[in-house]
C-alpha atoms as a PDB file:
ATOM      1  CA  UNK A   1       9.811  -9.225 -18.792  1.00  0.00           C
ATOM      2  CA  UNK A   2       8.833  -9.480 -22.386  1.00  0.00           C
ATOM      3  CA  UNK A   3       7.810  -5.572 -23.722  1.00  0.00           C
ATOM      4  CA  UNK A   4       3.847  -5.567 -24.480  1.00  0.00           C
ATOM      5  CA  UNK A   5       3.144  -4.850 -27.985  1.00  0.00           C
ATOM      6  CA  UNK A   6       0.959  -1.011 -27.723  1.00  0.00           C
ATOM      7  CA  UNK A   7      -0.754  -1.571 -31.010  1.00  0.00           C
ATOM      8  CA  UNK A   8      -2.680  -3.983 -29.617  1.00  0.00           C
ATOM      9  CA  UNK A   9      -4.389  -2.644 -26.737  1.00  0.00           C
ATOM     10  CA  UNK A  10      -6.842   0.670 -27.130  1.00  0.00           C
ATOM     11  CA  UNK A  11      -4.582   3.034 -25.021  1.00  0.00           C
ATOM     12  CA  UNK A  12      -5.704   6.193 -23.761  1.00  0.00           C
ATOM     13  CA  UNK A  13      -3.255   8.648 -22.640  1.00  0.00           C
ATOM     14  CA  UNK A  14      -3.412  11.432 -19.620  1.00  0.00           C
ATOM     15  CA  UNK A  15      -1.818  14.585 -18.954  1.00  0.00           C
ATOM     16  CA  UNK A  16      -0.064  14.415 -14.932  1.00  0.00           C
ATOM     17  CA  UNK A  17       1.790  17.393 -15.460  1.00  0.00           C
ATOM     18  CA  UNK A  18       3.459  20.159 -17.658  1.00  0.00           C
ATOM     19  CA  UNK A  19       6.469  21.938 -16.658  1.00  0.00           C
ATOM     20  CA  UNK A  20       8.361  24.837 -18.441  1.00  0.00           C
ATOM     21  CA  UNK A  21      12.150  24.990 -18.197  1.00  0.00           C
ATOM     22  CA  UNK A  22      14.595  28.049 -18.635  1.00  0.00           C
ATOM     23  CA  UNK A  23      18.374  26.851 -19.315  1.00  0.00           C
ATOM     24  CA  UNK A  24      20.411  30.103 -18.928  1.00  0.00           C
ATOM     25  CA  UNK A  25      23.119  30.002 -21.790  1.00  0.00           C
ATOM     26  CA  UNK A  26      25.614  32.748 -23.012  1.00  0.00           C
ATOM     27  CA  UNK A  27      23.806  33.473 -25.455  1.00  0.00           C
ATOM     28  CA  UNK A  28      20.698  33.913 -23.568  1.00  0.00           C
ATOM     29  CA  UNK A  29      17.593  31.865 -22.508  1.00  0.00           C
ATOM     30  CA  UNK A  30      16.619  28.567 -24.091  1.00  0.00           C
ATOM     31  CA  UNK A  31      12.789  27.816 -23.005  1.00  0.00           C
ATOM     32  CA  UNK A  32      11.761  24.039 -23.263  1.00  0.00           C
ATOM     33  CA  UNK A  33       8.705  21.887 -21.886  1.00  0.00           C
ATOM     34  CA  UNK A  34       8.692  18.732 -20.164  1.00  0.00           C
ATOM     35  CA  UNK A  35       5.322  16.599 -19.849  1.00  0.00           C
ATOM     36  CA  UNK A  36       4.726  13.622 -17.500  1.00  0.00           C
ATOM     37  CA  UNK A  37       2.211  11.406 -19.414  1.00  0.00           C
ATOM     38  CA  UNK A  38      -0.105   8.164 -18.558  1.00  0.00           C
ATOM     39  CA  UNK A  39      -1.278   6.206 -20.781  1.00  0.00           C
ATOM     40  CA  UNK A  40      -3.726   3.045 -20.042  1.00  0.00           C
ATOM     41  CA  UNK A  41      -6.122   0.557 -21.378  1.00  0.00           C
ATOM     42  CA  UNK A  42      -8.196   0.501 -18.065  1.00  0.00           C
ATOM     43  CA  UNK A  43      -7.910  -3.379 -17.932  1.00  0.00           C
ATOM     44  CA  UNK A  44      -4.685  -4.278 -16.080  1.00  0.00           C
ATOM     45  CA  UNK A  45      -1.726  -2.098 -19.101  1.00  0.00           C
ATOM     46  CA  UNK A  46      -0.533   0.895 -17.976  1.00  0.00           C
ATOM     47  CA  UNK A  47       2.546   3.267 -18.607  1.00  0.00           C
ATOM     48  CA  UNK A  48       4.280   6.474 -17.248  1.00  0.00           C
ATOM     49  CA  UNK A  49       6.862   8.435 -19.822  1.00  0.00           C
ATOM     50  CA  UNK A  50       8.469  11.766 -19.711  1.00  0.00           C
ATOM     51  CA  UNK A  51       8.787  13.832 -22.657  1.00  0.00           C
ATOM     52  CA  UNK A  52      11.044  16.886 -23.153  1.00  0.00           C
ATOM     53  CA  UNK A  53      11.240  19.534 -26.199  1.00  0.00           C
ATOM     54  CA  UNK A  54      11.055  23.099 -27.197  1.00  0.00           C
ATOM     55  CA  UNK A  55       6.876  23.004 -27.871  1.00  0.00           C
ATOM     56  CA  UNK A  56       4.346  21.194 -25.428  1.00  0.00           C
ATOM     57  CA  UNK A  57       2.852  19.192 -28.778  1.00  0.00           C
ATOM     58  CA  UNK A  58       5.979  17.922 -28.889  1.00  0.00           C
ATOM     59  CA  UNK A  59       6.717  17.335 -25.229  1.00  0.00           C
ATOM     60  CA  UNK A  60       3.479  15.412 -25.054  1.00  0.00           C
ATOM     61  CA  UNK A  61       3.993  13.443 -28.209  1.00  0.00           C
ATOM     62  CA  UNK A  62       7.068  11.782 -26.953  1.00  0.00           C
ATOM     63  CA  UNK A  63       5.727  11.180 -23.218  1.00  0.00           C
ATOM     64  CA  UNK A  64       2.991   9.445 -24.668  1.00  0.00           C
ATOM     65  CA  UNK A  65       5.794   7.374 -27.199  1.00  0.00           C
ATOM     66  CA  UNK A  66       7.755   6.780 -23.500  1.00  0.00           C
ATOM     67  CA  UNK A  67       5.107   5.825 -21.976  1.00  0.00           C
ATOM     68  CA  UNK A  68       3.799   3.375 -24.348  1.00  0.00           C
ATOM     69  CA  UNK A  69       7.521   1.993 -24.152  1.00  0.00           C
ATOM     70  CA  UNK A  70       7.294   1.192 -20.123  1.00  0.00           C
ATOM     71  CA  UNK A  71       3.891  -0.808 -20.028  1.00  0.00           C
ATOM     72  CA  UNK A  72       3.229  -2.837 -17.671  1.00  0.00           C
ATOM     73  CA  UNK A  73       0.129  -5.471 -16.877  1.00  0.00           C
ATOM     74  CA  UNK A  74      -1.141  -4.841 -13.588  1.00  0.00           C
ATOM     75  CA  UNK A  75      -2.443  -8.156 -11.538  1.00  0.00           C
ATOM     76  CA  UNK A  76      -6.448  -7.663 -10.264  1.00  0.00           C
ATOM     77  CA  UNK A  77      -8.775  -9.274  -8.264  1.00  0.00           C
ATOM     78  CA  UNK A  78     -12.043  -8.390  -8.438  1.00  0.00           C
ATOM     79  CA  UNK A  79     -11.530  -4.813  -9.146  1.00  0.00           C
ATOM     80  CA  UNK A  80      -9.018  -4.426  -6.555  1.00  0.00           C
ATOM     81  CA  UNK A  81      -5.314  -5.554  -6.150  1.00  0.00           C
ATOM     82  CA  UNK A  82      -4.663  -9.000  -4.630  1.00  0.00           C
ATOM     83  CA  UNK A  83      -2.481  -7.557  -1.997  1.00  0.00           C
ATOM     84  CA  UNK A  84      -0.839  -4.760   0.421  1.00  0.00           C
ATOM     85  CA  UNK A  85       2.486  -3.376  -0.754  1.00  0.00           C
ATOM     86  CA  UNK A  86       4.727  -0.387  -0.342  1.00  0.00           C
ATOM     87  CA  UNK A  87       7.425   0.831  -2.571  1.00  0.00           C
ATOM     88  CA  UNK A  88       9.275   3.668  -3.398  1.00  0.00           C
ATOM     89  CA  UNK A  89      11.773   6.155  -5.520  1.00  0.00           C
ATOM     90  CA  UNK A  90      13.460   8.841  -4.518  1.00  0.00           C
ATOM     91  CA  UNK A  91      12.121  10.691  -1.166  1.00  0.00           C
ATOM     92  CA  UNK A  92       8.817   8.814  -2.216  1.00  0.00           C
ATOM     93  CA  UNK A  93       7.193   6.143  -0.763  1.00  0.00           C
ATOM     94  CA  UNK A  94       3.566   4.912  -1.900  1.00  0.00           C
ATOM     95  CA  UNK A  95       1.667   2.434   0.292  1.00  0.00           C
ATOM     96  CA  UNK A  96      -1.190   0.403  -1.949  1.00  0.00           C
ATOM     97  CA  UNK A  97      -4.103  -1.890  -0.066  1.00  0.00           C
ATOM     98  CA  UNK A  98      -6.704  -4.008  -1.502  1.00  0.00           C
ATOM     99  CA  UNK A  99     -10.142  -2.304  -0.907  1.00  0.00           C
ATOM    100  CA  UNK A 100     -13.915  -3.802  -0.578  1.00  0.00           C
ATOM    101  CA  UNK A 101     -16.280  -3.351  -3.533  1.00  0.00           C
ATOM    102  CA  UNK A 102     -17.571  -0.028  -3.782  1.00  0.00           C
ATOM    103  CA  UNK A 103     -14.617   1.721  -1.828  1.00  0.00           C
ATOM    104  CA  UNK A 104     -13.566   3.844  -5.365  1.00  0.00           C
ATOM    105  CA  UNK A 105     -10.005   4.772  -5.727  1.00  0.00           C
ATOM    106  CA  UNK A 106      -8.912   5.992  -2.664  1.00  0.00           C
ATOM    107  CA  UNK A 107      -5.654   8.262  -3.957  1.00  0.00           C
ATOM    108  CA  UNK A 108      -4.557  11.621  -5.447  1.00  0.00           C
ATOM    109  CA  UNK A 109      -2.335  12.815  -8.071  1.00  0.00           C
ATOM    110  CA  UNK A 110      -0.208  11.089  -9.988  1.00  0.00           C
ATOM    111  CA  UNK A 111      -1.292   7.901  -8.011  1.00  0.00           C
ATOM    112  CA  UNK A 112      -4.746   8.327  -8.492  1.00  0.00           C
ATOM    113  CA  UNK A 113      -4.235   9.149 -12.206  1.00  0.00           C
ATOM    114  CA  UNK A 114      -2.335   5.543 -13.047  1.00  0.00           C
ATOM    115  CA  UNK A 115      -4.704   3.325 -10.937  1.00  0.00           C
ATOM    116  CA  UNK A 116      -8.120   4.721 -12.990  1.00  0.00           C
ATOM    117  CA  UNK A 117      -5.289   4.207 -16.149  1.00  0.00           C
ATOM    118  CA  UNK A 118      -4.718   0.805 -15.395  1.00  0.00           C
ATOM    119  CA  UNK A 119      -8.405   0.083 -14.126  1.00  0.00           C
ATOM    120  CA  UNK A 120      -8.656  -0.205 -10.211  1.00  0.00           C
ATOM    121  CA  UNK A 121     -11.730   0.583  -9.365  1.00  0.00           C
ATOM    122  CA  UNK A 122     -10.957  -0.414  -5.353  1.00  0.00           C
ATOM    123  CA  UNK A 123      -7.970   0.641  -3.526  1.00  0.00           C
ATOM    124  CA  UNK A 124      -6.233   2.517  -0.529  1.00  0.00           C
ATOM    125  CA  UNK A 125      -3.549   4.447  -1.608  1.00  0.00           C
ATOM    126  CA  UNK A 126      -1.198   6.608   0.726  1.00  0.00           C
ATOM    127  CA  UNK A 127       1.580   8.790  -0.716  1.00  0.00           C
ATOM    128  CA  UNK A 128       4.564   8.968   2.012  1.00  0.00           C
ATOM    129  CA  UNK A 129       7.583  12.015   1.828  1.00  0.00           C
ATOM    130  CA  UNK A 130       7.655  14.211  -1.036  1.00  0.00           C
ATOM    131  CA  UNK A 131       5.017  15.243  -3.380  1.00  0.00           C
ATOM    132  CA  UNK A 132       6.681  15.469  -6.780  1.00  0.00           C
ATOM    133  CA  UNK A 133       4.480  13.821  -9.188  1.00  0.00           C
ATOM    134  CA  UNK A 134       7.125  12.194 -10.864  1.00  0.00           C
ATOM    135  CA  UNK A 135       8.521  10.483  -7.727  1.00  0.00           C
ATOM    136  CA  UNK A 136       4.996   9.676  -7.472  1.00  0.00           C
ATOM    137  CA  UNK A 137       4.451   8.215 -10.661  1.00  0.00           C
ATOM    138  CA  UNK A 138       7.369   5.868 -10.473  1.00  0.00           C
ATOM    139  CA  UNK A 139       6.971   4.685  -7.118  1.00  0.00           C
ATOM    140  CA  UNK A 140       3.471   3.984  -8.167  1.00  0.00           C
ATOM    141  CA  UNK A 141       5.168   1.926 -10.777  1.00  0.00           C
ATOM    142  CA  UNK A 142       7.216   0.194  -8.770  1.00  0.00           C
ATOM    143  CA  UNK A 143       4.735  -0.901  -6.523  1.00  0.00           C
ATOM    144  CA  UNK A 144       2.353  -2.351  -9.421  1.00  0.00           C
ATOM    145  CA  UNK A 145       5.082  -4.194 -10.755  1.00  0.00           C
ATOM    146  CA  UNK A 146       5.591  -6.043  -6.823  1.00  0.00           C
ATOM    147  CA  UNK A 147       2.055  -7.393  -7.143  1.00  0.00           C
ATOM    148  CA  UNK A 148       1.434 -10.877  -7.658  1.00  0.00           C
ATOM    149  CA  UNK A 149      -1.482 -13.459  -7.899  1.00  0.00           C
ATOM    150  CA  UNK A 150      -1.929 -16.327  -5.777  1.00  0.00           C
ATOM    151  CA  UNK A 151      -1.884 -18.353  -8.756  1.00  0.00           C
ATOM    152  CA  UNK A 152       1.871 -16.743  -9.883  1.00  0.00           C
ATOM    153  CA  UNK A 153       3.066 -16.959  -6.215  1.00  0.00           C
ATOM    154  CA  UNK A 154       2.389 -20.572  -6.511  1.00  0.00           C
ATOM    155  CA  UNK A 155       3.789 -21.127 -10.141  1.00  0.00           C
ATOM    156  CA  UNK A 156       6.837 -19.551  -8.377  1.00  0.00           C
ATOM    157  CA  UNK A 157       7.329 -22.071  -5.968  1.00  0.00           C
ATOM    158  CA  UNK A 158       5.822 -25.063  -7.736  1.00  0.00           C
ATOM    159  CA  UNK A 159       2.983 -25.924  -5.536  1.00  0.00           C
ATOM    160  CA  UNK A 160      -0.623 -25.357  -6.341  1.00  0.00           C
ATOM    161  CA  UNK A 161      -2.906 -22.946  -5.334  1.00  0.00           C
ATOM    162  CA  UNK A 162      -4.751 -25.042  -2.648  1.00  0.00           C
ATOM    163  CA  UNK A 163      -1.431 -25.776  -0.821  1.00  0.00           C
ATOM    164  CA  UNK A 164      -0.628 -22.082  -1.160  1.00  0.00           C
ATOM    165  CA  UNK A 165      -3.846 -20.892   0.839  1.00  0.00           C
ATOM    166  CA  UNK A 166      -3.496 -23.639   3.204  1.00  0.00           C
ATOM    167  CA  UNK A 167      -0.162 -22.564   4.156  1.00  0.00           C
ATOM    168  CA  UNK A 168      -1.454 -18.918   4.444  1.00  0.00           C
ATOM    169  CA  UNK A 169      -4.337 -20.554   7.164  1.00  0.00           C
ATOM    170  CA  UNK A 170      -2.270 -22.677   9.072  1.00  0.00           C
ATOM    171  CA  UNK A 171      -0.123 -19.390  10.043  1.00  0.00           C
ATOM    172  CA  UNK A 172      -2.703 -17.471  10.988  1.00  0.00           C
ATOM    173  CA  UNK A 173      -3.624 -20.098  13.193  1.00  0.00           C
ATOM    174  CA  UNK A 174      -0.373 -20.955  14.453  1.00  0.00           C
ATOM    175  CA  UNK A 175       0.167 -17.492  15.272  1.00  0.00           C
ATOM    176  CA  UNK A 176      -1.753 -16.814  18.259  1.00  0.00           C
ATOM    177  CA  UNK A 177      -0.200 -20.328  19.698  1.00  0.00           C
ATOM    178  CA  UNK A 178       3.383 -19.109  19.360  1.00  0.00           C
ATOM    179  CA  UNK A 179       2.562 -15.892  21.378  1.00  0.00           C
ATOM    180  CA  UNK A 180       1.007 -17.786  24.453  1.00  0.00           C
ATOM    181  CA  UNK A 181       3.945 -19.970  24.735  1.00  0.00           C
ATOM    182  CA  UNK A 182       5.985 -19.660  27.877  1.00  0.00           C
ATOM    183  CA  UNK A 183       9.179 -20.384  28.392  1.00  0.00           C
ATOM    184  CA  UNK A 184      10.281 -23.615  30.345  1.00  0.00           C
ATOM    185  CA  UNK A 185      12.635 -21.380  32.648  1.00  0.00           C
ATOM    186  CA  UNK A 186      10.093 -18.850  33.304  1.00  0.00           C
ATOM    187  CA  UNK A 187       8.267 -18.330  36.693  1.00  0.00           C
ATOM    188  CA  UNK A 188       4.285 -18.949  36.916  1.00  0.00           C
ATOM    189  CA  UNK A 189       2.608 -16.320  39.153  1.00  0.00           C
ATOM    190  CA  UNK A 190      -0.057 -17.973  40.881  1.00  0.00           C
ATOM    191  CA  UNK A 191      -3.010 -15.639  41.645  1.00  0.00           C
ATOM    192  CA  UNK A 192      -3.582 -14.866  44.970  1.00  0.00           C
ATOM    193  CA  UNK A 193      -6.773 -14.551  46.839  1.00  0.00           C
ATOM    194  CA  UNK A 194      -7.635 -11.735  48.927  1.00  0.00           C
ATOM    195  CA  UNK A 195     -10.057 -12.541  51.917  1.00  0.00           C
ATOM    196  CA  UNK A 196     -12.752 -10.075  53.165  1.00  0.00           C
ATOM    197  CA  UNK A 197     -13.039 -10.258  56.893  1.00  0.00           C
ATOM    198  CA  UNK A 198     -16.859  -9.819  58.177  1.00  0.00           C
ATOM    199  CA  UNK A 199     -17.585  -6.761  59.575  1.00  0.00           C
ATOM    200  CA  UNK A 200     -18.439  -8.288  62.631  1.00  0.00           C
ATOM    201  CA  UNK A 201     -14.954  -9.860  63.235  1.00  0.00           C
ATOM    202  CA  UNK A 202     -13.205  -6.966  63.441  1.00  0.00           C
ATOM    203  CA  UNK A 203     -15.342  -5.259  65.402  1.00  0.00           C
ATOM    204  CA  UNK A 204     -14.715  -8.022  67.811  1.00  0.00           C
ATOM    205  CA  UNK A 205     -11.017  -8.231  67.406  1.00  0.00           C
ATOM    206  CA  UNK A 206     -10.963  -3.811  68.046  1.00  0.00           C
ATOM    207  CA  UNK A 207     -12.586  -4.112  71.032  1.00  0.00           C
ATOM    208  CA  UNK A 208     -15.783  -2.377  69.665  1.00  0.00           C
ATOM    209  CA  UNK A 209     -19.622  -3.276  68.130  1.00  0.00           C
ATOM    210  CA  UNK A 210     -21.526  -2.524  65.500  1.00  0.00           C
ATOM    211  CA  UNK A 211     -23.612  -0.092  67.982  1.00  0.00           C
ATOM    212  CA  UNK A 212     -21.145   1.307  69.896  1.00  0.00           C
ATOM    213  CA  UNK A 213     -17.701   1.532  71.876  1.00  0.00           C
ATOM    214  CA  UNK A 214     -17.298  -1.348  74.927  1.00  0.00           C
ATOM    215  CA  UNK A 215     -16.092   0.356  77.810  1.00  0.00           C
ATOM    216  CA  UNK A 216     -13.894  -1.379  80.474  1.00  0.00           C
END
């Protein structure tokens, strides 16, 4: 994938998370920052970097350089993502589903933080395992760089668009066909009908009536 060109595109970047580190050395403690940063044009780029140094200035300065490094260009339709897909890194797994209009961003954290970047404004987002917002922001990664267009799915397989969808129809028609077919070798279990007798009948049949016992 050819690297997008971040002078171009009016980035904005965001702030996930700040973390301070202590490295114990012989000569003492060493204190350093690391910063998780987003950065995002809100119409389809978006990029996650982590940066690492003695001040937070600094930390965030070269998240935001890393993360202008890793952009990406998310596919849309109409607000929302063309399809369901799941990915994951580490003990992290994010699940991602298109939404209706209106729904919002349906996600937290880190996930919630790169959609609005990349500009989702309808989506269903589900963060599986652990909760580090790192795993979370590279599994979130991952699973906008699976998504794909109709029109790219058929540029992929050299057909068009039309036979694309029609393919799609005919196996969700097919589908329901498949399950109700039985197999040659199977047995068919013919209903069977239960008859009522009349009251009368076995009254008859007892030796008794509908008024009373008939004595001998």
């Amino acid at each position: 994938m050819a690297r997008i060109n971040p002078d171009t595109l009016d980035l904005q970047d965001r702030i996930v998370r700040t973390n301070k580190v202590q490295k114990t050395t012989k000569g003492g403690r060493t204190m350093s920052w690391s910063s998780l940063i987003v950065v995002g044009d809100g119409e389809g780029h978006v990029g996650a970097g982590l940066g690492k140094a003695r001040a937070i200035p600094d930390a965030i300065r070269k998240g935001t350089e890393d993360a202008k490094k890793q952009l990406i260009l998310v596919p849309m339709v109409d607000g929302t993502i063309p399809h369901e897909v799941l990915a994951d890194h580490g003990a992290t797994t994010v699940l991602l589903k298109p939404a209706a209009p209106g729904t919002g961003v349906v996600a937290g954290g880190a996930v919630r933080i790169l959609l609005e970047a990349a500009g989702v404004r309808d989506v269903l987002a589900k963060s599986i395992g652990s909760n580090n917002p790192v795993n979370n922001a590279w599994a979130t990664i991952n699973a906008l760089k699976m998504l794909r267009t109709v029109e790219q799915v058929a540029q992929l397989r050299g057909k068009t668009v039309e036979e694309i969808r029609r393919g799609s129809t005919v196996g969700t028609t097919v589908a329901p066909t498949l399950l109700n077919a039985v197999d040659s070798n199977a047995k068919t279990i013919e209903p069977v009908a239960v008859v009522t007798p009349e009251p009368e009948a076995v009254a008859v049949e007892t030796g008794a009536t509908m008024e009373g016992t008939v004595t001998a």
